[in-house]
C-alpha atoms as a PDB file:
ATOM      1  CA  UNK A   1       0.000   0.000   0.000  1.00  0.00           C
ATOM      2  CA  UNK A   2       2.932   2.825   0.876  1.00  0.00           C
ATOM      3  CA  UNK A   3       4.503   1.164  -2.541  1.00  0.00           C
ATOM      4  CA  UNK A   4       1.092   2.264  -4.590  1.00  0.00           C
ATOM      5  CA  UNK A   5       1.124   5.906  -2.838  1.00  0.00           C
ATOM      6  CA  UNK A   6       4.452   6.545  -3.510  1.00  0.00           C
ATOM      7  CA  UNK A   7       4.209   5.929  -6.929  1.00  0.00           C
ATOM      8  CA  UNK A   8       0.775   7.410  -7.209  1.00  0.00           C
ATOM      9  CA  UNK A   9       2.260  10.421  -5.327  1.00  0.00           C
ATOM     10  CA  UNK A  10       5.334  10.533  -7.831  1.00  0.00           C
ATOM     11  CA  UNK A  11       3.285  10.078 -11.067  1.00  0.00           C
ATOM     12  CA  UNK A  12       1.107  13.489  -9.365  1.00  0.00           C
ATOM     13  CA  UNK A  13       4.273  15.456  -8.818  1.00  0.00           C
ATOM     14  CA  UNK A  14       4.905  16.988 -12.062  1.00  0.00           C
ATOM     15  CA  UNK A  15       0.952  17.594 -12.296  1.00  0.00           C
ATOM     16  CA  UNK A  16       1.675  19.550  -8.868  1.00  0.00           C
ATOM     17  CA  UNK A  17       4.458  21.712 -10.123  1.00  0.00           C
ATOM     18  CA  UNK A  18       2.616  22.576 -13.251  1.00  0.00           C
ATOM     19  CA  UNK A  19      -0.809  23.400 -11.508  1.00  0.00           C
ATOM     20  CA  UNK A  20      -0.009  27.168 -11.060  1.00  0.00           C
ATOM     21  CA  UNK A  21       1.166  27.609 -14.650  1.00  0.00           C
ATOM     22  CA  UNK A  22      -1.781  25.636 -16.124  1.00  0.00           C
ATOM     23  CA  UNK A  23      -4.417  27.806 -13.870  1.00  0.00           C
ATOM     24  CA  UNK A  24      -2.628  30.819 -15.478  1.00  0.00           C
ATOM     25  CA  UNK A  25      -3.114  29.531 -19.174  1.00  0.00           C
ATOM     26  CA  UNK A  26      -6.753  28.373 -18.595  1.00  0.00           C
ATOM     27  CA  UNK A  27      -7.594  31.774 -16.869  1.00  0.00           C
ATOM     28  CA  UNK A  28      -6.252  33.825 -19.118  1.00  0.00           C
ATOM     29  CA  UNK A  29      -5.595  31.941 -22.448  1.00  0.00           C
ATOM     30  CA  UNK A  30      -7.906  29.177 -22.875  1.00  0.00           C
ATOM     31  CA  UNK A  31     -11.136  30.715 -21.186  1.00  0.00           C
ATOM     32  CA  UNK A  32     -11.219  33.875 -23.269  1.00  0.00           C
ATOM     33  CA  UNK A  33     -10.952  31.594 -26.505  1.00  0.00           C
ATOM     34  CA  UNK A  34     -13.759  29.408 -25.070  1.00  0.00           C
ATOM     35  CA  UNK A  35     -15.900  32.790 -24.157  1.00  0.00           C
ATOM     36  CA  UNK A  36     -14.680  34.585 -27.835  1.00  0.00           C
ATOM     37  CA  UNK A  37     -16.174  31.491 -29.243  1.00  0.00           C
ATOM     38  CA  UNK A  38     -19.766  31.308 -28.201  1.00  0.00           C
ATOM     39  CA  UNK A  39     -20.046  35.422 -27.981  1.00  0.00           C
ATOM     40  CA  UNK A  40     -19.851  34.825 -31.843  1.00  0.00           C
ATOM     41  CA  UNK A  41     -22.564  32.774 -31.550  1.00  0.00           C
ATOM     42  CA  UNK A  42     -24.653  35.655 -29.996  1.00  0.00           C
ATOM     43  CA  UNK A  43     -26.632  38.799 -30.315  1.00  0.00           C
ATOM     44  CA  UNK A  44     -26.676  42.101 -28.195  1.00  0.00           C
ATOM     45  CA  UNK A  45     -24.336  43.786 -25.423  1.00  0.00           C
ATOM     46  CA  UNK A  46     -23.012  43.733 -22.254  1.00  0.00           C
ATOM     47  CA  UNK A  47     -26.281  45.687 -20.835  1.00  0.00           C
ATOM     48  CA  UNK A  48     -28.705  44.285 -18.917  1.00  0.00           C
ATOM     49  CA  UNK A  49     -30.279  42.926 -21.480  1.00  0.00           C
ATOM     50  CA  UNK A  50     -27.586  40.552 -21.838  1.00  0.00           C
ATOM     51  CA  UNK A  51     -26.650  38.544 -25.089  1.00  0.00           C
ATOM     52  CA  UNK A  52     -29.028  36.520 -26.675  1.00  0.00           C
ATOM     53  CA  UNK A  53     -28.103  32.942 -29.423  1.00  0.00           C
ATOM     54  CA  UNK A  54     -28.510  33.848 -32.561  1.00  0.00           C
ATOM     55  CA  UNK A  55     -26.778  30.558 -34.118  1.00  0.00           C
ATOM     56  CA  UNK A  56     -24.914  30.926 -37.173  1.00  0.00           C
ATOM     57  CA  UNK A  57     -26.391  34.327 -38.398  1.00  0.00           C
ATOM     58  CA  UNK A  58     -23.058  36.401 -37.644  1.00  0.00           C
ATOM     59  CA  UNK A  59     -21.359  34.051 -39.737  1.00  0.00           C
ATOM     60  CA  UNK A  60     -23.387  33.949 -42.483  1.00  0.00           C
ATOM     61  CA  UNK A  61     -23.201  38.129 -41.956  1.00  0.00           C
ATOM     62  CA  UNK A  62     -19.550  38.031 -42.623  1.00  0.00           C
ATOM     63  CA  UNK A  63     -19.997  36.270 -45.952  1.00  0.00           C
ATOM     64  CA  UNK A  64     -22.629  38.481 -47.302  1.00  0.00           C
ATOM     65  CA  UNK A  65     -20.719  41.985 -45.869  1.00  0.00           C
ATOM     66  CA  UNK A  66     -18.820  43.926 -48.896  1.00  0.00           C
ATOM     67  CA  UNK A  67     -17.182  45.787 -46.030  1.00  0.00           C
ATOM     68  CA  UNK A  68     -16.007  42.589 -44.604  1.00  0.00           C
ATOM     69  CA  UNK A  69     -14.368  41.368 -47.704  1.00  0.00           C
ATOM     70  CA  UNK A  70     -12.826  44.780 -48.831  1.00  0.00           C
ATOM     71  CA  UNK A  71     -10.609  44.260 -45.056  1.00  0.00           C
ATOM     72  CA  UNK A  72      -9.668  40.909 -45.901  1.00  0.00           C
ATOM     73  CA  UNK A  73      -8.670  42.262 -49.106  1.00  0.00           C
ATOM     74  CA  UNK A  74      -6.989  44.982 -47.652  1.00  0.00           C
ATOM     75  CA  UNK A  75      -5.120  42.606 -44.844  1.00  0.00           C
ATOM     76  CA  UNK A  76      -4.039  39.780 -47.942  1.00  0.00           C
ATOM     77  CA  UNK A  77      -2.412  42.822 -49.599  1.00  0.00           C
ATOM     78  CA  UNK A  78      -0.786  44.311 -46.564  1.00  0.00           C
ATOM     79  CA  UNK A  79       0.075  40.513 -45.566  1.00  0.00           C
ATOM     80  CA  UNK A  80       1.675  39.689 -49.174  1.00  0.00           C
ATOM     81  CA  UNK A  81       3.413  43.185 -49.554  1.00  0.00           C
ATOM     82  CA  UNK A  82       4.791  43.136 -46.202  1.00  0.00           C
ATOM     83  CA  UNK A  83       5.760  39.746 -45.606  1.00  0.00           C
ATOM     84  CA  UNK A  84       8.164  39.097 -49.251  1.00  0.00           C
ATOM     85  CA  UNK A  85      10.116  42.781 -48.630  1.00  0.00           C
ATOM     86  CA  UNK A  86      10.638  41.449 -44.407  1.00  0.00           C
ATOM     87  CA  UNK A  87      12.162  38.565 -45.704  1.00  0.00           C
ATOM     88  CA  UNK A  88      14.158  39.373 -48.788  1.00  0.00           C
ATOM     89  CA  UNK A  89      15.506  42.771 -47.560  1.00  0.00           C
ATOM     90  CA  UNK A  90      16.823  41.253 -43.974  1.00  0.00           C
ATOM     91  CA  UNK A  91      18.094  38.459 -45.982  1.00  0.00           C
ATOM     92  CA  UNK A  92      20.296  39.941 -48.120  1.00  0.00           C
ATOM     93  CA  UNK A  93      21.557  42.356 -45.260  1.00  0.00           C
ATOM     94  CA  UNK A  94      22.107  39.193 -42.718  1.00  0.00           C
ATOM     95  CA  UNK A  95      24.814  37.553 -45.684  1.00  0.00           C
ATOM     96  CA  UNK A  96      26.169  40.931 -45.662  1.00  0.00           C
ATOM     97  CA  UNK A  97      26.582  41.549 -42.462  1.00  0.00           C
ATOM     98  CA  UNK A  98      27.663  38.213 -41.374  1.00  0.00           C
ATOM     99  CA  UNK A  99      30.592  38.612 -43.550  1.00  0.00           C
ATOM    100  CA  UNK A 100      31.370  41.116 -42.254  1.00  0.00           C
ATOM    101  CA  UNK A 101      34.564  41.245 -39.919  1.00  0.00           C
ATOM    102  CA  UNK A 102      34.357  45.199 -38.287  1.00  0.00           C
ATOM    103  CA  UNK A 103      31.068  46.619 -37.129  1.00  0.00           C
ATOM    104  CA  UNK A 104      28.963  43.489 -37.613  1.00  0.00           C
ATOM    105  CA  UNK A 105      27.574  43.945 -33.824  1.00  0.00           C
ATOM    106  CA  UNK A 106      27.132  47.621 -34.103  1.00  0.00           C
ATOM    107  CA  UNK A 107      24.744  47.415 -37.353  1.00  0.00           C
ATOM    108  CA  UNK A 108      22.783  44.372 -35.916  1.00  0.00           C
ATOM    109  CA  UNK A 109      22.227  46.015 -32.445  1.00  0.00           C
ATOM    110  CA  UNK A 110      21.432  49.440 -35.239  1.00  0.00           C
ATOM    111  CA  UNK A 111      18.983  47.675 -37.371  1.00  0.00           C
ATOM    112  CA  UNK A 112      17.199  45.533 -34.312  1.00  0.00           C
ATOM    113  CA  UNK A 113      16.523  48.831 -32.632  1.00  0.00           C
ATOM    114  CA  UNK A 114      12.878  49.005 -34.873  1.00  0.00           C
ATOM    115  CA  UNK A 115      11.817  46.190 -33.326  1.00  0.00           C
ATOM    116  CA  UNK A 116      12.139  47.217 -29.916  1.00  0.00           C
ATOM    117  CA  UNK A 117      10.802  51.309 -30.675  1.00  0.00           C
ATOM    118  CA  UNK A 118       6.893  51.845 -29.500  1.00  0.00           C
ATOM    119  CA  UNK A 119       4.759  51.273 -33.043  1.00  0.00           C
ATOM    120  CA  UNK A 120       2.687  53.944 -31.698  1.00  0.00           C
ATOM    121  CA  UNK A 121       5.455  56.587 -31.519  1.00  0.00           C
ATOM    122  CA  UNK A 122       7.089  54.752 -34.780  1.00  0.00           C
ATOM    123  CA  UNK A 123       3.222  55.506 -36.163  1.00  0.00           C
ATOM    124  CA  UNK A 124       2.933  59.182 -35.332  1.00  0.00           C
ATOM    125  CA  UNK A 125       6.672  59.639 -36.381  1.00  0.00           C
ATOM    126  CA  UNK A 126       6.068  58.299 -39.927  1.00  0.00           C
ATOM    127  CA  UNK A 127       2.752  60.269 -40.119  1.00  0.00           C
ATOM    128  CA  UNK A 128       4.166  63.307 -39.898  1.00  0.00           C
ATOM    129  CA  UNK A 129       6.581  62.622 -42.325  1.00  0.00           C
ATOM    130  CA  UNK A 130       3.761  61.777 -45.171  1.00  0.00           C
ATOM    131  CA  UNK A 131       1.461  64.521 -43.953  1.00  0.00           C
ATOM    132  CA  UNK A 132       0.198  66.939 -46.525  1.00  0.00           C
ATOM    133  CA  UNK A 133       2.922  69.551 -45.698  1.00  0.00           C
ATOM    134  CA  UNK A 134       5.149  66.778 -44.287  1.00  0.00           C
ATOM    135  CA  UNK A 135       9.066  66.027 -45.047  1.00  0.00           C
ATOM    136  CA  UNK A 136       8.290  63.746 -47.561  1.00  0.00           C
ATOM    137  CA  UNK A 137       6.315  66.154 -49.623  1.00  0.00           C
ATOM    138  CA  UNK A 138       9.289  68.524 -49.186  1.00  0.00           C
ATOM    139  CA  UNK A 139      12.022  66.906 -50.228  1.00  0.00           C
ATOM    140  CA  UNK A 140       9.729  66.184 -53.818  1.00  0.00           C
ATOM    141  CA  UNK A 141       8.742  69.777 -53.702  1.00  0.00           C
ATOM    142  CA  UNK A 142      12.471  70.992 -53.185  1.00  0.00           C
ATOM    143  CA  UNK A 143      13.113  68.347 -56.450  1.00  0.00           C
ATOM    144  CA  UNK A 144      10.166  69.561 -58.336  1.00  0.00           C
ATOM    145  CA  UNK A 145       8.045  66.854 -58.141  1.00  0.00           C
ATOM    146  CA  UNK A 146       4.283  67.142 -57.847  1.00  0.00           C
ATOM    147  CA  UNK A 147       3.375  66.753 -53.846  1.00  0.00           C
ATOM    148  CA  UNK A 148       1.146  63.974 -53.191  1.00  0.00           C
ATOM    149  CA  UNK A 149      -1.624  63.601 -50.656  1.00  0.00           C
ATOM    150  CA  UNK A 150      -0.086  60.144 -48.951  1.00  0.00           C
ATOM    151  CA  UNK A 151      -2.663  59.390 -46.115  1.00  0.00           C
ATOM    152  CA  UNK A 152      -5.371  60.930 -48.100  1.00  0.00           C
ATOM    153  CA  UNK A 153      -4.839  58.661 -51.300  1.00  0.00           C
ATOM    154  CA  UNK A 154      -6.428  55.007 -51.643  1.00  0.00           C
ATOM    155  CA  UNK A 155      -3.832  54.196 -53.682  1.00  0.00           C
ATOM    156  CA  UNK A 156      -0.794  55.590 -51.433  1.00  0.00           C
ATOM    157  CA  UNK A 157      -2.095  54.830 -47.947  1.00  0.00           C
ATOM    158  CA  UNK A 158      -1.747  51.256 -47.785  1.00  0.00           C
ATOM    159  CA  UNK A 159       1.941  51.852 -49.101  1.00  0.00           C
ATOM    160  CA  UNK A 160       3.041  53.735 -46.293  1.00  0.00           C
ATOM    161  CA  UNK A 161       1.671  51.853 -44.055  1.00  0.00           C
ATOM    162  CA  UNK A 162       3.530  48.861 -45.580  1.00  0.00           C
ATOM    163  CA  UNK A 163       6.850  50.653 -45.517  1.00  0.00           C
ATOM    164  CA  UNK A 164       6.237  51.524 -41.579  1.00  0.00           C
ATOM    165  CA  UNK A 165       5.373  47.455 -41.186  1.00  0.00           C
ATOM    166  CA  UNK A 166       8.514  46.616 -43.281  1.00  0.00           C
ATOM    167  CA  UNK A 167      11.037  48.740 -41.183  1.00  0.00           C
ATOM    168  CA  UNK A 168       9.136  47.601 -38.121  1.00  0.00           C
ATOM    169  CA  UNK A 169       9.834  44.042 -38.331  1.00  0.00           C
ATOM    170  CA  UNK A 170      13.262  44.260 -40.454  1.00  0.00           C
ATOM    171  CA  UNK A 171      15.624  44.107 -37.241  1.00  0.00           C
ATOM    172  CA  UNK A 172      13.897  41.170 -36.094  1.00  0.00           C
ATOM    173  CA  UNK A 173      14.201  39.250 -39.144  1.00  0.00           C
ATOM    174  CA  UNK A 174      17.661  40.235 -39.427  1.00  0.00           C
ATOM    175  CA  UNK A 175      19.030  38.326 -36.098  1.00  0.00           C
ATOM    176  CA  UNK A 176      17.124  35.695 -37.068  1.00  0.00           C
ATOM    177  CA  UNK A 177      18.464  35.189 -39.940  1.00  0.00           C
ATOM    178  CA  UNK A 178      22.564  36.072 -38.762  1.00  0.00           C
ATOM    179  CA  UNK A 179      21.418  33.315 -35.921  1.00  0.00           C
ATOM    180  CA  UNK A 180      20.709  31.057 -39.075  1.00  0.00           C
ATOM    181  CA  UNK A 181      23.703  31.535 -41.027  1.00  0.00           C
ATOM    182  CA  UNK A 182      26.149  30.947 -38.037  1.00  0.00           C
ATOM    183  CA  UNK A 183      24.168  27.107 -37.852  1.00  0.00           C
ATOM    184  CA  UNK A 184      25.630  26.437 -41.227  1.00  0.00           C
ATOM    185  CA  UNK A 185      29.376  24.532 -41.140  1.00  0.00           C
ATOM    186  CA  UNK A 186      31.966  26.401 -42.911  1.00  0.00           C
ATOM    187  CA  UNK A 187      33.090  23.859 -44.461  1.00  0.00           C
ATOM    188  CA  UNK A 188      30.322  23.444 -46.715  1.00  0.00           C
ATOM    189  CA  UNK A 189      31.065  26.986 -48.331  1.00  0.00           C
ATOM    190  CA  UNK A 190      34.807  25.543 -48.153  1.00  0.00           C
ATOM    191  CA  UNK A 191      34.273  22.524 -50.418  1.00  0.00           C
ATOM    192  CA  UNK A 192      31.967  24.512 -53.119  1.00  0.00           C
ATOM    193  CA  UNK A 193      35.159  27.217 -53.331  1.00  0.00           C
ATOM    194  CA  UNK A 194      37.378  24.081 -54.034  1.00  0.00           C
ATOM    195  CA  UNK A 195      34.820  23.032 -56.044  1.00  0.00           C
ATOM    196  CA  UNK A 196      34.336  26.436 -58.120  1.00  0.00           C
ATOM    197  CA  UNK A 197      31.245  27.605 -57.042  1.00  0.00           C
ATOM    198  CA  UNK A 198      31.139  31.618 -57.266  1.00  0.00           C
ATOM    199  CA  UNK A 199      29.470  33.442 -54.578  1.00  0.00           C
ATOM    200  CA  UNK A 200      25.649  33.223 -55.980  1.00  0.00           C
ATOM    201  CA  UNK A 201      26.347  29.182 -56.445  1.00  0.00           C
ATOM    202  CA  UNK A 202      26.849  28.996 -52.677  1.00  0.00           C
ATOM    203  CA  UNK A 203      23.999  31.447 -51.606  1.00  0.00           C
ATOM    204  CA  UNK A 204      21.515  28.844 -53.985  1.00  0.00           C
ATOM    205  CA  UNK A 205      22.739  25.817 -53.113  1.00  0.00           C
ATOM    206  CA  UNK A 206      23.993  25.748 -49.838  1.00  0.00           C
ATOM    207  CA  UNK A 207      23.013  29.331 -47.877  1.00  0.00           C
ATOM    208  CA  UNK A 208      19.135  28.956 -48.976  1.00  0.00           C
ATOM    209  CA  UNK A 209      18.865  25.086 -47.934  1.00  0.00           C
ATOM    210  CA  UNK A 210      20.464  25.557 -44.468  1.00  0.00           C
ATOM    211  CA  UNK A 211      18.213  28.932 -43.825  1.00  0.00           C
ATOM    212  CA  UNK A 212      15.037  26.569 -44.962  1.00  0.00           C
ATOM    213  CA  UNK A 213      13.760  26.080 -41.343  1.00  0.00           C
ATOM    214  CA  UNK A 214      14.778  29.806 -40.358  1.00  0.00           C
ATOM    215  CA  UNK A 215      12.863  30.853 -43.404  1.00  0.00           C
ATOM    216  CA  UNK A 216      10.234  29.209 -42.676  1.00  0.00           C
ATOM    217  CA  UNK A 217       9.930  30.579 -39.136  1.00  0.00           C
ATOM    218  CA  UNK A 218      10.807  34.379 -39.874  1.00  0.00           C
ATOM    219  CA  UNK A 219       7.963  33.794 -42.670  1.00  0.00           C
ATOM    220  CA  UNK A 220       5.333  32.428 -40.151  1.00  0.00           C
ATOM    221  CA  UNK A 221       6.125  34.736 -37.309  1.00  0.00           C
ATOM    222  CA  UNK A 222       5.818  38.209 -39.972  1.00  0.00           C
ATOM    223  CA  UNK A 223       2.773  36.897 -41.307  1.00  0.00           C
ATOM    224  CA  UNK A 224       1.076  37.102 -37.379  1.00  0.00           C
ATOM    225  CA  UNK A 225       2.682  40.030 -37.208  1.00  0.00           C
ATOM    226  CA  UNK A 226       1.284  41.578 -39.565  1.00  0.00           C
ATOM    227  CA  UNK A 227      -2.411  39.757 -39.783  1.00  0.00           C
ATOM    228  CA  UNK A 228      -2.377  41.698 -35.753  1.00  0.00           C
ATOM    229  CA  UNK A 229      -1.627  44.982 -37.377  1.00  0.00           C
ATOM    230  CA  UNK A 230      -3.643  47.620 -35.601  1.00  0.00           C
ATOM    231  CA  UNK A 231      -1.694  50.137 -34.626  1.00  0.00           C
ATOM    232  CA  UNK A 232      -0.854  51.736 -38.101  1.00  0.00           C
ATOM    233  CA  UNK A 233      -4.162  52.024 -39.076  1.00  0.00           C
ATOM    234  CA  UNK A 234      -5.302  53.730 -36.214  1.00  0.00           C
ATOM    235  CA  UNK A 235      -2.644  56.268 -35.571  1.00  0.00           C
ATOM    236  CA  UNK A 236      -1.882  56.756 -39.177  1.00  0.00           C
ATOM    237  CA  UNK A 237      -5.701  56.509 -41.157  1.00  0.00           C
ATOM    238  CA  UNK A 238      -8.078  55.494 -38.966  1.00  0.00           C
ATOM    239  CA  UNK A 239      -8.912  53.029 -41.786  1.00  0.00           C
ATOM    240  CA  UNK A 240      -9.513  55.458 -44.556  1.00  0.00           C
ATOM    241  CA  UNK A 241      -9.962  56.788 -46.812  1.00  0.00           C
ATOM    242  CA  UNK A 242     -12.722  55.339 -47.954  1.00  0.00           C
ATOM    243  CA  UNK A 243     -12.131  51.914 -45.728  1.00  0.00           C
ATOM    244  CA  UNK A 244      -8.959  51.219 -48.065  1.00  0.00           C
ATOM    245  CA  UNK A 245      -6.135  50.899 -45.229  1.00  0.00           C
ATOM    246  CA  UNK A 246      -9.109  49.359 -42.784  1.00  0.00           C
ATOM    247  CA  UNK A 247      -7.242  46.022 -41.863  1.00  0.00           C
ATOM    248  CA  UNK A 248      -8.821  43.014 -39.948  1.00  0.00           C
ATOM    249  CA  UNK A 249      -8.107  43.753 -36.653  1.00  0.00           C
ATOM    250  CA  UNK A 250      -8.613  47.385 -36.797  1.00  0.00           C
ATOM    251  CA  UNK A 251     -12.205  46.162 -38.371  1.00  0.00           C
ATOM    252  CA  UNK A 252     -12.573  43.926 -35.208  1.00  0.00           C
ATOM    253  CA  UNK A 253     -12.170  46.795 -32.714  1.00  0.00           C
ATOM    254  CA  UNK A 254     -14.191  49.261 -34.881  1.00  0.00           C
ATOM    255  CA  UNK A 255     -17.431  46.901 -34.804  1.00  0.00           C
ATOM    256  CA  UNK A 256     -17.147  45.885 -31.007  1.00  0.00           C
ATOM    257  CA  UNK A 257     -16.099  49.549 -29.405  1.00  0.00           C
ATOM    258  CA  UNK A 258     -17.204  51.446 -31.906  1.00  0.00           C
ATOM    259  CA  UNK A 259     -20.452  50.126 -33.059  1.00  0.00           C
ATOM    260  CA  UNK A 260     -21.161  47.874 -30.105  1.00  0.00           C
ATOM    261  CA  UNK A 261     -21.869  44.727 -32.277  1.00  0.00           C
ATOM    262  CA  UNK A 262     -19.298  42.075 -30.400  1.00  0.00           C
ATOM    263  CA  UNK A 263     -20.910  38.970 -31.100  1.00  0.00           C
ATOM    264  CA  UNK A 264     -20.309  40.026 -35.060  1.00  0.00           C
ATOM    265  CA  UNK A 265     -16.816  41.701 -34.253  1.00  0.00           C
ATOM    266  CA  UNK A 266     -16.300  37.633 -31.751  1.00  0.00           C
ATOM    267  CA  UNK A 267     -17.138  36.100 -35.380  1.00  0.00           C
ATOM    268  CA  UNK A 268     -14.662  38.125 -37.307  1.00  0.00           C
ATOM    269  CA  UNK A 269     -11.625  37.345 -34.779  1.00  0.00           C
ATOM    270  CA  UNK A 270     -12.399  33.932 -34.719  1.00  0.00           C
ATOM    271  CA  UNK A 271     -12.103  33.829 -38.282  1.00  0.00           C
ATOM    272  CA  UNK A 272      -8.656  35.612 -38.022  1.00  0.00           C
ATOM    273  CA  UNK A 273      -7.673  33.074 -34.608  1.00  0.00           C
ATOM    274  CA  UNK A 274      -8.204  30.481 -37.590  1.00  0.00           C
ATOM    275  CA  UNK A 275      -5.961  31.818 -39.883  1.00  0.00           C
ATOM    276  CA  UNK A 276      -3.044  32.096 -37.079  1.00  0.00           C
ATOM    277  CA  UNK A 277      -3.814  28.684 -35.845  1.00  0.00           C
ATOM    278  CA  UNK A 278      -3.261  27.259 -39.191  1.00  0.00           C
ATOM    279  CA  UNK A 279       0.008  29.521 -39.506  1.00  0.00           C
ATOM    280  CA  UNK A 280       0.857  28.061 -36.010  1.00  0.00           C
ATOM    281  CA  UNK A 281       0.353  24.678 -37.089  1.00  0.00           C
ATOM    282  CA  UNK A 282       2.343  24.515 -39.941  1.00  0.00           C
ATOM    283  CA  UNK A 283       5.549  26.219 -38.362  1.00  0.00           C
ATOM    284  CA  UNK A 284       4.846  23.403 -35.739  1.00  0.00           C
ATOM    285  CA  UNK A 285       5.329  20.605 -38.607  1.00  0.00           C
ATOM    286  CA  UNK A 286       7.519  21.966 -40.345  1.00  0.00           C
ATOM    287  CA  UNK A 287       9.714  21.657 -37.108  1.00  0.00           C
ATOM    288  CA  UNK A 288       9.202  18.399 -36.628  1.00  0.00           C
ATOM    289  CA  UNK A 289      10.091  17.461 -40.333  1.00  0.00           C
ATOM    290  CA  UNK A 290      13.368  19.090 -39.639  1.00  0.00           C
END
């Protein structure tokens, strides 16, 4: 009997240690997903009145709302046009730099300091430079170059808001990618210099294949960045003009604070917890294949 608590009591131990931390997770993790997922299920408010089931309905709202569509239009675009630049420009610096033999640590520490600057002050910053009578229209005035109206524009808004998303996340990208290169043997770019390989032989056939897993995971992890963009456009456009820089998450808060509908702005983020969990997933097996 002692034998069977003892081992009862040591197969409970680990449970024991990992009580607080699992209480932690199911408070605030797990519930809220639970409690996201049947408000979008439902109708009304937190009044008195309460929420009431509606079913399906805000679901089958989100498939028949143009509005709804034209943001996740607007996100794929800022997604796509965010995502290629994060990863080819931080790419092509990280070989660079990790060449380098003088100043490699300065310019990494340089170029991760985006990633760690407040997007909100990074926002207002870059807003005042594309202003109507910003720096930006300066510098083309000074050149004689017709200004142009940057936040004001449906064609130019999403563009800055891309380039403030692109130097946002390009430090990040860049360690991770120096933290890649340093994981390939030197020996490897030994052998294809023995063998004749020029520089661009090695960067195909050896430099892209080791990166493929740290690819893969700077690609996931700046596609949730930027599906969670909110901050750009609500310090920069407040989703305008005309709802063209309105992206998923800023269309999220705008229908629960703003218009008071949460059991339609629950269905819309569950949709976009979807799309994360399937980017989750696949970094997650992609792992394991390597």
């Amino acid at each position: 009997m002692n034998w069977l608590d003892r081992k009862t009591l040591h197969s409970l131990t680990p449970w024991l240690f990992l009580a607080p931390a699992l209480l932690l997770l199911g408070i605030f993790l797990l519930w809220p997903i639970a409690y996201l997922f049947w408000l979008s299920f439902t109708a009304g408010s937190f009044t008195r009145s309460g929420a009431v089931w509606i079913g399906l309905r805000n679901y089958w709202r989100l498939l028949l709302d143009a509005d709804f569509w034209q943001v996740i239009g607007n996100t794929a675009y800022f997604t796509i046009a965010t995502v290629l630049p994060s990863l080819a420009i931080p790419l092509a610096l990280a070989v660079g730099l990790n060449g380098a033999i003088v100043g490699r640590d300065f310019l990494r520490t340089a170029y991760f300091i985006p990633s760690i600057t407040s997007l909100v002050a990074v926002g207002l910053g870059f807003r005042w430079l594309f202003q109507a009578d910003g720096v930006v229209n300066g510098w083309l005035g000074a050149i004689g170059l017709p200004t142009i109206p940057w936040l004001g524009s449906t064609v130019w808004a999403m563009p800055v808001l891309i380039l403030l998303s692109i130097w946002k996340q390009l430090g990040f990208n860049l360690v991770v990618f120096l933290a890649g290169l340093q994981t390939i043997p030197a020996s490897r770019y030994e052998a294809a210099e023995l063998d004749g390989a020029n520089e661009w032989q090695q960067f195909w056939h050896i430099t892209l294949p080791g990166l493929r897993p740290t690819f893969i995971f700077a690609a996931i992890t700046t596609a949730i960045f930027t599906l969670r963009s909110f901050e750009q456009p609500y310090v920069m456009t407040g989703g305008g003009p005309l709802n063209s820089t309105n992206l998923l998450v800023f269309y999220i808060y705008d229908e629960a604070f703003a218009q008071f509908d949460f059991g339609y702005a629950a269905a819309a983020a569950t949709v976009l917890l979807s799309v994360t969990l399937i980017l989750i997933y696949l970094q997650l097996q992609v792992s394991q294949e390597e």
